[in-house]
C-alpha atoms as a PDB file:
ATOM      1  CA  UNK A   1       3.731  25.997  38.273  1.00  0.00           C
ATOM      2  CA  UNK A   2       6.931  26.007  36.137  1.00  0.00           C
ATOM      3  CA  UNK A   3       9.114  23.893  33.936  1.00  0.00           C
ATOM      4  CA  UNK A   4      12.489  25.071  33.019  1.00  0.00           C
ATOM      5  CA  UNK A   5      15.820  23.849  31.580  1.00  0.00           C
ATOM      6  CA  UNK A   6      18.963  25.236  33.476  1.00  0.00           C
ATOM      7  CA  UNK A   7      22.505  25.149  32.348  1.00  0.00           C
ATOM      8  CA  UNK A   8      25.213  23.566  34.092  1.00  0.00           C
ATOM      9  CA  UNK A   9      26.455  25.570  37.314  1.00  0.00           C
ATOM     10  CA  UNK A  10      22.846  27.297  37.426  1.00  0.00           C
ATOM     11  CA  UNK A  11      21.368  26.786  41.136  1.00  0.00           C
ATOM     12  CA  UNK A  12      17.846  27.249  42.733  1.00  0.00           C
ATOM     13  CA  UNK A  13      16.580  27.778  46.072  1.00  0.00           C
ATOM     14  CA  UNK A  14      17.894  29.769  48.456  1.00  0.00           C
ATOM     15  CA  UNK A  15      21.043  30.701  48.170  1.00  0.00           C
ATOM     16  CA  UNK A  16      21.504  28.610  45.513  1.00  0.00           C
ATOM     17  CA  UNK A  17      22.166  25.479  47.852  1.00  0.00           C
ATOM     18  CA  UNK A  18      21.522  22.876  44.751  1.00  0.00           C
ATOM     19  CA  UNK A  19      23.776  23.229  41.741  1.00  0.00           C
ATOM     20  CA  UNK A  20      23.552  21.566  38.093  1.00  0.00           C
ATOM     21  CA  UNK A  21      26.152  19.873  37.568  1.00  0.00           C
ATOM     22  CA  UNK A  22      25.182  19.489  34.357  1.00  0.00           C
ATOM     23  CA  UNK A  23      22.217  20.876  31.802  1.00  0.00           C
ATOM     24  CA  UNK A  24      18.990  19.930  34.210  1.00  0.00           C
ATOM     25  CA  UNK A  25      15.110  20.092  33.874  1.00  0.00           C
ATOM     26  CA  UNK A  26      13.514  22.202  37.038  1.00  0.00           C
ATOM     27  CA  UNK A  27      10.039  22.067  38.100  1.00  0.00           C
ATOM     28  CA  UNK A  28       8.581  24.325  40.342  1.00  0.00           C
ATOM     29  CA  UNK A  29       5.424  23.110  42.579  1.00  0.00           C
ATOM     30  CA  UNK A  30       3.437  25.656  44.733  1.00  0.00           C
ATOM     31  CA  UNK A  31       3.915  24.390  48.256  1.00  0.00           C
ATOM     32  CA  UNK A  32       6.260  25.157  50.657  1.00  0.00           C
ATOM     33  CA  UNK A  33       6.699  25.265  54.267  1.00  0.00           C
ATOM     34  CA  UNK A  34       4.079  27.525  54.880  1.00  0.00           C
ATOM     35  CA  UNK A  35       1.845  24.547  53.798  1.00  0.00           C
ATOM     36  CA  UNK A  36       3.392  22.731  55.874  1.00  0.00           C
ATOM     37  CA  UNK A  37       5.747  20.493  53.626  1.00  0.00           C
ATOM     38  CA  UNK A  38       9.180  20.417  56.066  1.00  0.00           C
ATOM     39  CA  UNK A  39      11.419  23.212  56.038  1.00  0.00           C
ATOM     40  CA  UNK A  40      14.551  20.752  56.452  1.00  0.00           C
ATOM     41  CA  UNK A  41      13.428  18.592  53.880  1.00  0.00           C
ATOM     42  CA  UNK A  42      17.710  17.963  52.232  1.00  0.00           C
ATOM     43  CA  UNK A  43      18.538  17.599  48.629  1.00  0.00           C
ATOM     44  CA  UNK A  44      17.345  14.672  46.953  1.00  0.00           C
ATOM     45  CA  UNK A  45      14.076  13.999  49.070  1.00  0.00           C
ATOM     46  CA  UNK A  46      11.637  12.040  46.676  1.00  0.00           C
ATOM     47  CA  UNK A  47       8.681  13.127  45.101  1.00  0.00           C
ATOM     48  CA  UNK A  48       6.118  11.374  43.078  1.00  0.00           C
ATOM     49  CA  UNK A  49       5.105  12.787  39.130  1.00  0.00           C
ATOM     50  CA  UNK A  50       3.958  10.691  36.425  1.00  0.00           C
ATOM     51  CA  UNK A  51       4.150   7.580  37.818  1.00  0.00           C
ATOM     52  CA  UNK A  52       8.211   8.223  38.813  1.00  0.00           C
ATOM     53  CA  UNK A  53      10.174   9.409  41.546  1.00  0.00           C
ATOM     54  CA  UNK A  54      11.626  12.620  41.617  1.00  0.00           C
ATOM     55  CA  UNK A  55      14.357  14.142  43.741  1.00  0.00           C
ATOM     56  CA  UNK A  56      14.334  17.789  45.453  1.00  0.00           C
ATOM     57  CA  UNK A  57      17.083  20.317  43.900  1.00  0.00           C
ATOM     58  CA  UNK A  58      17.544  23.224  46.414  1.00  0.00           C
ATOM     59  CA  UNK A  59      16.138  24.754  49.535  1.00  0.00           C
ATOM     60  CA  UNK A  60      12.388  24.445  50.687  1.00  0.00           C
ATOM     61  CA  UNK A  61      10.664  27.346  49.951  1.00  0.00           C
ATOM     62  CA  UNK A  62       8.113  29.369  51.634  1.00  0.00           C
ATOM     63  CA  UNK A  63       5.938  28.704  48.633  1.00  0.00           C
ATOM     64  CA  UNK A  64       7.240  26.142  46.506  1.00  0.00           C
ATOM     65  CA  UNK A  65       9.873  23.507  45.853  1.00  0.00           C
ATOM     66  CA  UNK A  66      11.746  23.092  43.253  1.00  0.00           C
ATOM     67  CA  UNK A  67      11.920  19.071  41.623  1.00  0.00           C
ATOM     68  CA  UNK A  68      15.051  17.871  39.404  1.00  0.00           C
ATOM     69  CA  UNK A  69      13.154  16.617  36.058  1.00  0.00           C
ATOM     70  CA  UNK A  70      16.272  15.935  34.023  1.00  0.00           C
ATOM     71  CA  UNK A  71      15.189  13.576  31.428  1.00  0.00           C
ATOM     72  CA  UNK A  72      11.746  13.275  32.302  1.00  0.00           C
ATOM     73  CA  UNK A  73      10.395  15.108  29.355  1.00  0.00           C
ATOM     74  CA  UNK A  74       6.732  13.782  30.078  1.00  0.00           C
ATOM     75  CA  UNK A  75       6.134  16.383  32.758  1.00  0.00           C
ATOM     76  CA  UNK A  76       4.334  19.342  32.296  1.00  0.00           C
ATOM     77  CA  UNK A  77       2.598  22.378  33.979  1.00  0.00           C
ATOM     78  CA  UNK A  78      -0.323  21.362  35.850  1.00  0.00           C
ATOM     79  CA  UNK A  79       0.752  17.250  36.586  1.00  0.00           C
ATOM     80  CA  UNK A  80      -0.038  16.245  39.879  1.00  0.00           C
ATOM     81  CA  UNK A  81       2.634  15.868  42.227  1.00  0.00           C
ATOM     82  CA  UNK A  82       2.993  13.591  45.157  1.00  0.00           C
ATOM     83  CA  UNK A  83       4.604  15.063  48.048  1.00  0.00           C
ATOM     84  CA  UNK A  84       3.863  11.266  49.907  1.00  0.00           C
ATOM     85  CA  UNK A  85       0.748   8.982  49.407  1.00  0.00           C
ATOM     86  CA  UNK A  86      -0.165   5.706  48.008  1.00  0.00           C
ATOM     87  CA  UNK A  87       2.885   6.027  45.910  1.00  0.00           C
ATOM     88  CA  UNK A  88       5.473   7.481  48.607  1.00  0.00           C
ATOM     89  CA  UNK A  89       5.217   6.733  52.493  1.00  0.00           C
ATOM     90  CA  UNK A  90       4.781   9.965  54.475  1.00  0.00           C
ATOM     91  CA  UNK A  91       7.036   7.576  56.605  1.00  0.00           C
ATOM     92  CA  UNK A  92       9.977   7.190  54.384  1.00  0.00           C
ATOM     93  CA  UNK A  93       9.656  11.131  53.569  1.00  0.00           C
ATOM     94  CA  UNK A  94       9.466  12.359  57.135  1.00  0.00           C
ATOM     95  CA  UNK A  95      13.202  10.324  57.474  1.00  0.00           C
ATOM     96  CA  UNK A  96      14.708  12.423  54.393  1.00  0.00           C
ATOM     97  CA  UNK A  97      13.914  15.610  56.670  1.00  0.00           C
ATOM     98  CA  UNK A  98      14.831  13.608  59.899  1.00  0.00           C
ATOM     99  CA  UNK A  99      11.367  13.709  61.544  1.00  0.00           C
ATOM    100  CA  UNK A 100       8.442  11.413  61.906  1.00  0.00           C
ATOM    101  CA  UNK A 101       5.222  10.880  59.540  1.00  0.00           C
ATOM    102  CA  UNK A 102       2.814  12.611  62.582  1.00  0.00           C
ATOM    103  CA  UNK A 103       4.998  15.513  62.300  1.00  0.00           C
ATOM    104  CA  UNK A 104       4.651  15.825  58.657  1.00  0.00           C
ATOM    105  CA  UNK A 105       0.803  15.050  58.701  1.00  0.00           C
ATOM    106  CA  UNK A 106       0.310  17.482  62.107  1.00  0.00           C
ATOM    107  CA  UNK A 107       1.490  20.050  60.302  1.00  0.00           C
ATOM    108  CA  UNK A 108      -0.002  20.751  57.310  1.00  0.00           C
ATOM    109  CA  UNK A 109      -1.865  23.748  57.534  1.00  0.00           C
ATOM    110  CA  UNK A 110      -5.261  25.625  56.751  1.00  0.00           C
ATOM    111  CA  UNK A 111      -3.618  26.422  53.048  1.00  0.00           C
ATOM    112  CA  UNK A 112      -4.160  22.946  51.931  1.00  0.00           C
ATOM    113  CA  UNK A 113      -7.608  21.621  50.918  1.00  0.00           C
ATOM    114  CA  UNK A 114      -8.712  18.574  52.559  1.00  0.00           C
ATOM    115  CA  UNK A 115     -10.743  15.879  50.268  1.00  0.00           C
ATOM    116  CA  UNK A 116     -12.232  13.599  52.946  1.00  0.00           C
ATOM    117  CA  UNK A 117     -12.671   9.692  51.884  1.00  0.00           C
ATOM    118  CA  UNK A 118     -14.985   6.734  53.328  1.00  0.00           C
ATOM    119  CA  UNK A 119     -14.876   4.326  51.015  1.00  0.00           C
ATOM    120  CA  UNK A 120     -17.063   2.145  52.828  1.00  0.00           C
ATOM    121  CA  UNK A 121     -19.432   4.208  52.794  1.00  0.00           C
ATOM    122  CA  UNK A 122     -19.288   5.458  49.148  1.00  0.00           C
ATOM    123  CA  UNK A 123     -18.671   9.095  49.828  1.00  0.00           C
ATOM    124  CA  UNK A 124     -16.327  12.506  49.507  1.00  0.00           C
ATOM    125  CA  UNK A 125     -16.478  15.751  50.837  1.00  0.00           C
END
């Protein structure tokens, strides 16, 4: 939903709990733990945008996260982000926040739209 540059000793999320510690891109992404995306998700915890890895500055959000970008100046507003996937194992994301995949999966809530997928059989809904 956002892309911002922050100066050195700037923080985001709550409290501030991530720090530049130098100039940094920020992106902002609307989901948070009330979608279901863990709470204790630390620091650092990859995300996927553009085709890269991405680590998480700051506190999970309600609402939103917020992504270090610094020197990835081919993101914009409105690229798709991959909180796990093809291109990141729910697995491998669930041990960042020191839980298991089911947990993450279980608990993503009504918020969230679901796109259901049988490729054998050719269809979505």
């Amino acid at each position: 939903i956002a892309v911002r540059e922050i100066a050195a000793g700037e923080g985001v999320g709550y409290g501030h709990r991530w720090t530049a510690e130098r100039p940094a891109r920020i992106g902002t992404v609307s989901i948070g733990y009330g979608d279901g995306y863990p709470r204790h998700a630390p620091n650092g915890t990859p995300v996927w945008v553009n085709g890269e890895r991405a680590p998480l500055a700051g506190t999970v959000s309600m609402d939103m996260i917020t992504v270090d970008l610094t020197g990835r100046d081919d993101v914009r507003v409105g690229d798709p982000v991959e909180l796990w996937g093809p291109n990141l194992p729910v697995a491998e994301v669930a041990q960042h926040a020191g839980t298991i995949g089911y947990d993450l999966l279980a608990g993503m809530t009504s918020r969230l739209p679901r796109i259901y997928v049988n490729e054998s059989a050719g269809m979505t809904r």
